[in-house]
PDB file of N, CA and C in Angstrom:
ATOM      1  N   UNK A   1       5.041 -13.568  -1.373  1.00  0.00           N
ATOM      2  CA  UNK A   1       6.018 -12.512  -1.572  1.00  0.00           C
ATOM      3  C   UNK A   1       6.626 -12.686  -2.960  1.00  0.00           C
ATOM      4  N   UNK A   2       6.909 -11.209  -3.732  1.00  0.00           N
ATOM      5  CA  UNK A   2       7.885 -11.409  -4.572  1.00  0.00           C
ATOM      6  C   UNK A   2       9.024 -10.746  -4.809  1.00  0.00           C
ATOM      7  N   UNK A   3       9.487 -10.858  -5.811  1.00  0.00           N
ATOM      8  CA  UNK A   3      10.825  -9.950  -6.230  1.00  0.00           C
ATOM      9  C   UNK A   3      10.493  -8.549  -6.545  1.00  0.00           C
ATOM     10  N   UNK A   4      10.736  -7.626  -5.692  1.00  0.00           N
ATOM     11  CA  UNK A   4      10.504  -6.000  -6.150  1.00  0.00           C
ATOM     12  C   UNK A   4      10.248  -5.673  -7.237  1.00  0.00           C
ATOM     13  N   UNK A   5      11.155  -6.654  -8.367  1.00  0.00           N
ATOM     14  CA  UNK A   5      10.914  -5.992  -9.549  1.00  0.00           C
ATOM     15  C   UNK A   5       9.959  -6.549 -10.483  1.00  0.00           C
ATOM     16  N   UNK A   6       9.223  -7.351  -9.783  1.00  0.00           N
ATOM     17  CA  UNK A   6       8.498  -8.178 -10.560  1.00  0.00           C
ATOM     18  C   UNK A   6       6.692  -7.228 -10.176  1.00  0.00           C
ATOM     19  N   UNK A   7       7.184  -6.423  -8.750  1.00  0.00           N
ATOM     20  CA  UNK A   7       5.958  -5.567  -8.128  1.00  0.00           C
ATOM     21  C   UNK A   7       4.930  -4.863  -9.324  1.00  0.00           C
ATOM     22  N   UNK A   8       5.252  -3.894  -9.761  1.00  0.00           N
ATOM     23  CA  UNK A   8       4.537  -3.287 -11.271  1.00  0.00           C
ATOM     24  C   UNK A   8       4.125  -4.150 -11.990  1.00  0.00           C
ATOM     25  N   UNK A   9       5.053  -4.742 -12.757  1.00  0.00           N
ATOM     26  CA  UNK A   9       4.173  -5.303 -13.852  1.00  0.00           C
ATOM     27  C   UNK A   9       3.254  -6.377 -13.531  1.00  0.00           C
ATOM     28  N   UNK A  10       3.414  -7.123 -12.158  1.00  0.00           N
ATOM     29  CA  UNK A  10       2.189  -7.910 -12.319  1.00  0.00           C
ATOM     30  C   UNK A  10       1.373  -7.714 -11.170  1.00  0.00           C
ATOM     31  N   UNK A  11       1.498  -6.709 -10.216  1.00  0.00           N
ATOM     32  CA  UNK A  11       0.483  -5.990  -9.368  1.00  0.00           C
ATOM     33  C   UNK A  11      -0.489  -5.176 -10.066  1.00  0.00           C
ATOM     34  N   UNK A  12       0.425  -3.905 -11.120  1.00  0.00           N
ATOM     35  CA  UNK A  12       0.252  -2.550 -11.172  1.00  0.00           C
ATOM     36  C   UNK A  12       0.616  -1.292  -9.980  1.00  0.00           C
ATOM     37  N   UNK A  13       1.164  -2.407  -8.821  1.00  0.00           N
ATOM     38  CA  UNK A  13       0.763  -1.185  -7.701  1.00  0.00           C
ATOM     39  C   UNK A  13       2.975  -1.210  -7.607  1.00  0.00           C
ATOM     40  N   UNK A  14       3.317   0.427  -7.099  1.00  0.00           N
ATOM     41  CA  UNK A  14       4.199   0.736  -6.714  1.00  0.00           C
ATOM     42  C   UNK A  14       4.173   0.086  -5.359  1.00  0.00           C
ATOM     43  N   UNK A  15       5.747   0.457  -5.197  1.00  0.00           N
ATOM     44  CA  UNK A  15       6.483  -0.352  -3.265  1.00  0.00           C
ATOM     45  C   UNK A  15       5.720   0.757  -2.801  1.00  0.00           C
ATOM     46  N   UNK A  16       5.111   0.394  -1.572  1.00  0.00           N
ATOM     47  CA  UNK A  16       4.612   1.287  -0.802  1.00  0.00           C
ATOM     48  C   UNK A  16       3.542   1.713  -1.104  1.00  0.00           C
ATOM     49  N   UNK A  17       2.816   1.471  -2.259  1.00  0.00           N
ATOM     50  CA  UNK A  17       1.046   1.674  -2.328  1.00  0.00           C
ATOM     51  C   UNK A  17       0.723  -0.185  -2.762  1.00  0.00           C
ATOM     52  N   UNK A  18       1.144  -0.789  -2.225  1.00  0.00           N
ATOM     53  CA  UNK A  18       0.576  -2.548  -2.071  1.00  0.00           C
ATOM     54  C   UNK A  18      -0.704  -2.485  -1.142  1.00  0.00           C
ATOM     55  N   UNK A  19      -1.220  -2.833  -1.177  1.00  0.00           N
ATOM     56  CA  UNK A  19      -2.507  -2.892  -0.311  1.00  0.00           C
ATOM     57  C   UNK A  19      -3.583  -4.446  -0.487  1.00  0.00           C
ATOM     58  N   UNK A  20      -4.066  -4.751   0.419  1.00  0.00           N
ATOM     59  CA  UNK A  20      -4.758  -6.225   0.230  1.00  0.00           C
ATOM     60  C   UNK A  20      -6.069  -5.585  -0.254  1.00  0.00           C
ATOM     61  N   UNK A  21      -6.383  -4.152   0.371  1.00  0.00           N
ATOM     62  CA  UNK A  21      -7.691  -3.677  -0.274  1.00  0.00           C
ATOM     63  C   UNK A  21      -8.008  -2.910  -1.654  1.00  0.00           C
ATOM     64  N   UNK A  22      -8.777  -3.644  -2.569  1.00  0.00           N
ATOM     65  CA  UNK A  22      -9.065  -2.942  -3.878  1.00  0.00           C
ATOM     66  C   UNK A  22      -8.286  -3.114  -4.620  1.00  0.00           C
ATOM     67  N   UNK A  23      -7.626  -4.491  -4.343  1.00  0.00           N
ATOM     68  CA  UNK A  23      -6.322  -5.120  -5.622  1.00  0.00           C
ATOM     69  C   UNK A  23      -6.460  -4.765  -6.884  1.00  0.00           C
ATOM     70  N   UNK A  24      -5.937  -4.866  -7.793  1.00  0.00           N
ATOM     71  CA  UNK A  24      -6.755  -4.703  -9.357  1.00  0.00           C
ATOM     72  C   UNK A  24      -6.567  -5.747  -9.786  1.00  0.00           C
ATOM     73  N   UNK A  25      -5.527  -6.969  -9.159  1.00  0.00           N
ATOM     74  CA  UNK A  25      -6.622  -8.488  -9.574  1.00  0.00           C
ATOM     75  C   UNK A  25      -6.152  -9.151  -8.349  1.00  0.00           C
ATOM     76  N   UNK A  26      -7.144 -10.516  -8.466  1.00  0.00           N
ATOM     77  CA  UNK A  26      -6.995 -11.094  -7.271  1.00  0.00           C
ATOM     78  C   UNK A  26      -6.208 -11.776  -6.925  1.00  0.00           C
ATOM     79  N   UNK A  27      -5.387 -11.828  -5.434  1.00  0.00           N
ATOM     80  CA  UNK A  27      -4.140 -12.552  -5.445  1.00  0.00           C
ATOM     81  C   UNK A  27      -4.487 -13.019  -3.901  1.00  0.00           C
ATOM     82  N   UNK A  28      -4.293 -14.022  -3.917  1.00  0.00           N
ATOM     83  CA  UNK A  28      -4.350 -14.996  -2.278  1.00  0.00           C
ATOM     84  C   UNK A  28      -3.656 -13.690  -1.586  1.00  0.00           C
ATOM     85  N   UNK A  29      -4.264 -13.498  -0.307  1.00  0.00           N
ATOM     86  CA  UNK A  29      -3.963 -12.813   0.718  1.00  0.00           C
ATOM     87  C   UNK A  29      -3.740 -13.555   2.178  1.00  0.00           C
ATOM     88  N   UNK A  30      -2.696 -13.418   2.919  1.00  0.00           N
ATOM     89  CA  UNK A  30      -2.707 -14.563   4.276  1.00  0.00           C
ATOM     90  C   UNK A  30      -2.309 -13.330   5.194  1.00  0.00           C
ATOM     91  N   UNK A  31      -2.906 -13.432   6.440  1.00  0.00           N
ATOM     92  CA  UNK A  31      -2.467 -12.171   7.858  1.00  0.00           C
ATOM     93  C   UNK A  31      -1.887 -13.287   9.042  1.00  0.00           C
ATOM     94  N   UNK A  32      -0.964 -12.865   9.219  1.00  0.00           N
ATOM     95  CA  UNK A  32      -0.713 -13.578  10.496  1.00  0.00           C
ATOM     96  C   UNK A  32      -2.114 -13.578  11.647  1.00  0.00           C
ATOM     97  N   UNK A  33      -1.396 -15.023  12.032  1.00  0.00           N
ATOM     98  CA  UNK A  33      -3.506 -15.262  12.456  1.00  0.00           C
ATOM     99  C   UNK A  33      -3.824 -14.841  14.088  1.00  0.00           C
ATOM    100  N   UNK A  34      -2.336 -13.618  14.808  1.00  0.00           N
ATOM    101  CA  UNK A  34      -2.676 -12.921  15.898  1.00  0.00           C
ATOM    102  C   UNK A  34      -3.622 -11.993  15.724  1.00  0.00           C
ATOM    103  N   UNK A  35      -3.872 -11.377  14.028  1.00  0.00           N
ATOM    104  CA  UNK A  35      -4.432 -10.462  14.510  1.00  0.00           C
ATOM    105  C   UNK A  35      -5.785 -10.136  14.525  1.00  0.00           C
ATOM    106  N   UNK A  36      -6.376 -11.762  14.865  1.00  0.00           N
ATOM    107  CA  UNK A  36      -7.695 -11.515  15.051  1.00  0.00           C
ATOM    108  C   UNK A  36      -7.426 -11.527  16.744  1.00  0.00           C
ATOM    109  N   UNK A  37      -6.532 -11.044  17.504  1.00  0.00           N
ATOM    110  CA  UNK A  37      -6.373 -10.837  18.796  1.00  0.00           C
ATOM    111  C   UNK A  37      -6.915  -9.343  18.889  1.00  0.00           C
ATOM    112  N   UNK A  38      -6.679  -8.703  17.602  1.00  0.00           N
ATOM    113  CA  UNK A  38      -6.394  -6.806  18.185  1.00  0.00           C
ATOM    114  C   UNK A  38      -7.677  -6.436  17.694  1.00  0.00           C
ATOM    115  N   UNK A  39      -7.597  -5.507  18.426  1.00  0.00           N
ATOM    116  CA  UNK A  39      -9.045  -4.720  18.094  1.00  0.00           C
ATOM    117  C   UNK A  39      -9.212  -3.970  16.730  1.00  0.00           C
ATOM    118  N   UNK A  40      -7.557  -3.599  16.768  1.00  0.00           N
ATOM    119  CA  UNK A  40      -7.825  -2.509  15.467  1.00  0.00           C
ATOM    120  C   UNK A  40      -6.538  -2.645  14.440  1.00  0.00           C
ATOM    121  N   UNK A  41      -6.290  -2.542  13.154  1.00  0.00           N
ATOM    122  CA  UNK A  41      -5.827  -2.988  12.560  1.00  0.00           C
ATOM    123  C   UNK A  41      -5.108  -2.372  10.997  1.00  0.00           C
ATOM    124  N   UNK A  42      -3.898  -1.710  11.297  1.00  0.00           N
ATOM    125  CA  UNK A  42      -3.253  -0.953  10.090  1.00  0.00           C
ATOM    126  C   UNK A  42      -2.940  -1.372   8.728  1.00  0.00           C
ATOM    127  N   UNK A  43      -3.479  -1.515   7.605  1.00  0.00           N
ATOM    128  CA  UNK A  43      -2.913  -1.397   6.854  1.00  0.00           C
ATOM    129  C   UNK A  43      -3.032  -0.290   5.795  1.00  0.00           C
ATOM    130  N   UNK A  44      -1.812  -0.559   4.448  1.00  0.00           N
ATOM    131  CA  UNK A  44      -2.066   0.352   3.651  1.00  0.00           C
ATOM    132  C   UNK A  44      -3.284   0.586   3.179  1.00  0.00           C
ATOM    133  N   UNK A  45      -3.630   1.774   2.614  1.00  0.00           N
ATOM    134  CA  UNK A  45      -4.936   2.348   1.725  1.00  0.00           C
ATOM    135  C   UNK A  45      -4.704   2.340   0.276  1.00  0.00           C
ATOM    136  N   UNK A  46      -3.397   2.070  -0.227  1.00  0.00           N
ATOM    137  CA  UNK A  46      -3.832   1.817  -1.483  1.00  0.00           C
ATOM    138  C   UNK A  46      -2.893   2.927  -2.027  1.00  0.00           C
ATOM    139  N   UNK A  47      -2.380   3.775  -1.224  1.00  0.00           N
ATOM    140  CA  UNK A  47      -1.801   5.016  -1.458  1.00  0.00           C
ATOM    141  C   UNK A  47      -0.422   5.585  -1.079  1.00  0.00           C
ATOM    142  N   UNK A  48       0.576   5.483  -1.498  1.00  0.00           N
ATOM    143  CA  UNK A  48       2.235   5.563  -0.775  1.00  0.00           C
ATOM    144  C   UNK A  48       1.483   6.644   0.615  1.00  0.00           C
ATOM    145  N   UNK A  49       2.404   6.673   1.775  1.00  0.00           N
ATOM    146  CA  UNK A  49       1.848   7.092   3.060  1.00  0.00           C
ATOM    147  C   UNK A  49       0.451   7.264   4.021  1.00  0.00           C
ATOM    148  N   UNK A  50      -0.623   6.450   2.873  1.00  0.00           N
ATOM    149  CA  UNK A  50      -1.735   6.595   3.623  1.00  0.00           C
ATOM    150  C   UNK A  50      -2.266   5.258   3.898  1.00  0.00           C
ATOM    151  N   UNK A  51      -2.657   5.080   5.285  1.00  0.00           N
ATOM    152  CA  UNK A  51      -3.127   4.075   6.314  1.00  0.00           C
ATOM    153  C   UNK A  51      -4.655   4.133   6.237  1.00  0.00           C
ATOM    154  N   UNK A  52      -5.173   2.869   6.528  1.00  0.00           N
ATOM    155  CA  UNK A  52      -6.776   2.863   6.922  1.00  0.00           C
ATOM    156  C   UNK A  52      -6.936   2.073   8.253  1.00  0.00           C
ATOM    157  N   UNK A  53      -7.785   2.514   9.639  1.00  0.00           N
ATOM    158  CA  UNK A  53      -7.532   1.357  10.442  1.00  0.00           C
ATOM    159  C   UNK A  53      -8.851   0.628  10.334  1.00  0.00           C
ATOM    160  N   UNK A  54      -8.477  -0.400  10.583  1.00  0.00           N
ATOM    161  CA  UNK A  54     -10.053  -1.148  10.755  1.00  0.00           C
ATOM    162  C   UNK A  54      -9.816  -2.504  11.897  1.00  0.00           C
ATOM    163  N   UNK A  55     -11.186  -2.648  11.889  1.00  0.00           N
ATOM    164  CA  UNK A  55     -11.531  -4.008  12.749  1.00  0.00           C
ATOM    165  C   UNK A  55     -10.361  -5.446  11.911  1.00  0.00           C
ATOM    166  N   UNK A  56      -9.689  -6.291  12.748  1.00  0.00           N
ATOM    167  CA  UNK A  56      -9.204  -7.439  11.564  1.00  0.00           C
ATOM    168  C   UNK A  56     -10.477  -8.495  11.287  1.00  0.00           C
ATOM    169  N   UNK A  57     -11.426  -8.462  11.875  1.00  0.00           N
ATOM    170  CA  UNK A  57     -12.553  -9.455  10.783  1.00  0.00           C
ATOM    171  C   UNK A  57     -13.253  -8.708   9.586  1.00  0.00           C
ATOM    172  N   UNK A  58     -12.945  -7.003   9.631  1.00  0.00           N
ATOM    173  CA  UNK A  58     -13.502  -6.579   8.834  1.00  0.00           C
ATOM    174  C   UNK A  58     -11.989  -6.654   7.653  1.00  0.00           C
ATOM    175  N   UNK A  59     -11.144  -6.633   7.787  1.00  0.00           N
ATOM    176  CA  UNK A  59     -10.047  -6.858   6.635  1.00  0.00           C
ATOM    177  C   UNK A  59      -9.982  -7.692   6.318  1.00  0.00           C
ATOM    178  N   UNK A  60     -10.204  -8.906   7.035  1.00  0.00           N
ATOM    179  CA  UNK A  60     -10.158 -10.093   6.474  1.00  0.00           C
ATOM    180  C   UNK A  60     -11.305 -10.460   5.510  1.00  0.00           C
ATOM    181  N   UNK A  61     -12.782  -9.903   6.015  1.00  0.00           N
ATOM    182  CA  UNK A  61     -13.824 -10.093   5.049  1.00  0.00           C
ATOM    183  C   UNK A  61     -13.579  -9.091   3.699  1.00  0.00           C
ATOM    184  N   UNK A  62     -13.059  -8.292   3.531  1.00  0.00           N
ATOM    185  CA  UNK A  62     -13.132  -7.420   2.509  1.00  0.00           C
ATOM    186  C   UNK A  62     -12.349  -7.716   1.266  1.00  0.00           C
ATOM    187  N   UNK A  63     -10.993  -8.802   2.152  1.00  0.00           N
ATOM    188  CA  UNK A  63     -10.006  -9.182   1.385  1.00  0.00           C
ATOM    189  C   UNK A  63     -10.573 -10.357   1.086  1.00  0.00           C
ATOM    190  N   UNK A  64     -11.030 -11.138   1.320  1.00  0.00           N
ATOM    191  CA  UNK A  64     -11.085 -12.398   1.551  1.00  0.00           C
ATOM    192  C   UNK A  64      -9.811 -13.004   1.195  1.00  0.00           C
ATOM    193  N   UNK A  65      -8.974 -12.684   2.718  1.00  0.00           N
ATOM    194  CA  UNK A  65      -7.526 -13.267   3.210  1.00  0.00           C
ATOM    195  C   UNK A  65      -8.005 -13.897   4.256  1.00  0.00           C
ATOM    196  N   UNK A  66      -7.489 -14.748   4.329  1.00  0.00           N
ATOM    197  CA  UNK A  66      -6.645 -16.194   5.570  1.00  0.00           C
ATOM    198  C   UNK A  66      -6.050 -15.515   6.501  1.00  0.00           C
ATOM    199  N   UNK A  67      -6.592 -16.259   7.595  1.00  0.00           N
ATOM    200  CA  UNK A  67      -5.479 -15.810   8.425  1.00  0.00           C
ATOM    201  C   UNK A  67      -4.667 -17.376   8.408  1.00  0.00           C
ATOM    202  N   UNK A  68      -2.951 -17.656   9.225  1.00  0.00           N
ATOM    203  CA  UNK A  68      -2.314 -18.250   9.459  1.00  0.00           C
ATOM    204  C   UNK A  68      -1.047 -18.033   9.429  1.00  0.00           C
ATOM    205  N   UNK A  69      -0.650 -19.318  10.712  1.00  0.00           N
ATOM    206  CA  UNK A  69       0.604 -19.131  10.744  1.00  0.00           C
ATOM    207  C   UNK A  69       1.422 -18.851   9.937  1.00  0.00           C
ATOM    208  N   UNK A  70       1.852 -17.790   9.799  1.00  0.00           N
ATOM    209  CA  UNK A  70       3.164 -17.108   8.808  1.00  0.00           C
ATOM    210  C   UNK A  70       4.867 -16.967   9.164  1.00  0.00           C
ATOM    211  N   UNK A  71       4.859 -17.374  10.628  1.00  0.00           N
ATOM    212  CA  UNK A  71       5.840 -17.151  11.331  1.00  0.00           C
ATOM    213  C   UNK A  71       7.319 -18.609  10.489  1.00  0.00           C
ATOM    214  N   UNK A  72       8.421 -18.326  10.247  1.00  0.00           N
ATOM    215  CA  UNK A  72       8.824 -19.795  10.076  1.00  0.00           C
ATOM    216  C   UNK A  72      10.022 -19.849  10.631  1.00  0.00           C
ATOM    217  N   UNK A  73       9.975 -21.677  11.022  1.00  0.00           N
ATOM    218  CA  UNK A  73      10.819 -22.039  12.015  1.00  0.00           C
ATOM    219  C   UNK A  73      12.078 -22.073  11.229  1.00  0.00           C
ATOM    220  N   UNK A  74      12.884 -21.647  11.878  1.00  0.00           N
ATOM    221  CA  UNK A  74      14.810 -21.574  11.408  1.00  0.00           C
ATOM    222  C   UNK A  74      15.367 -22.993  12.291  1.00  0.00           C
TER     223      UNK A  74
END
């Protein structure tokens, strides 16, 4: 995660068009590691309001993201 304002200049991508797919450079990606439980799987497209669903082994292969525990203990 970073600081909002740090989003643009070293993504390129606006709040709300972040996407793990079709980064324009590569940045470690991690999914919480339930969701190789679900069948099907929302994230952004790359585009402020537009969704893609897919399989999570197919997001995870495309991204080549991790899954893992992301949850943290307080």
């Amino acid at each position: 995660m970073l600081p909002m304002k740090d989003l643009l200049p070293l993504t390129g991508y606006i709040r709300g068009g972040c996407s793990p797919i079709g980064m324009k450079k590569p940045f470690p990606t991690f999914i919480q590691e339930e969701v190789e439980l679900l069948d099907t799987v929302s994230v952004s497209a790359g585009v402020r309001g537009c969704q893609v669903l897919l399989a999570p082994d197919a997001l995870l292969r495309i991204t080549g993201a991790k899954s893992a525990d992301l949850t943290r203990d307080e």
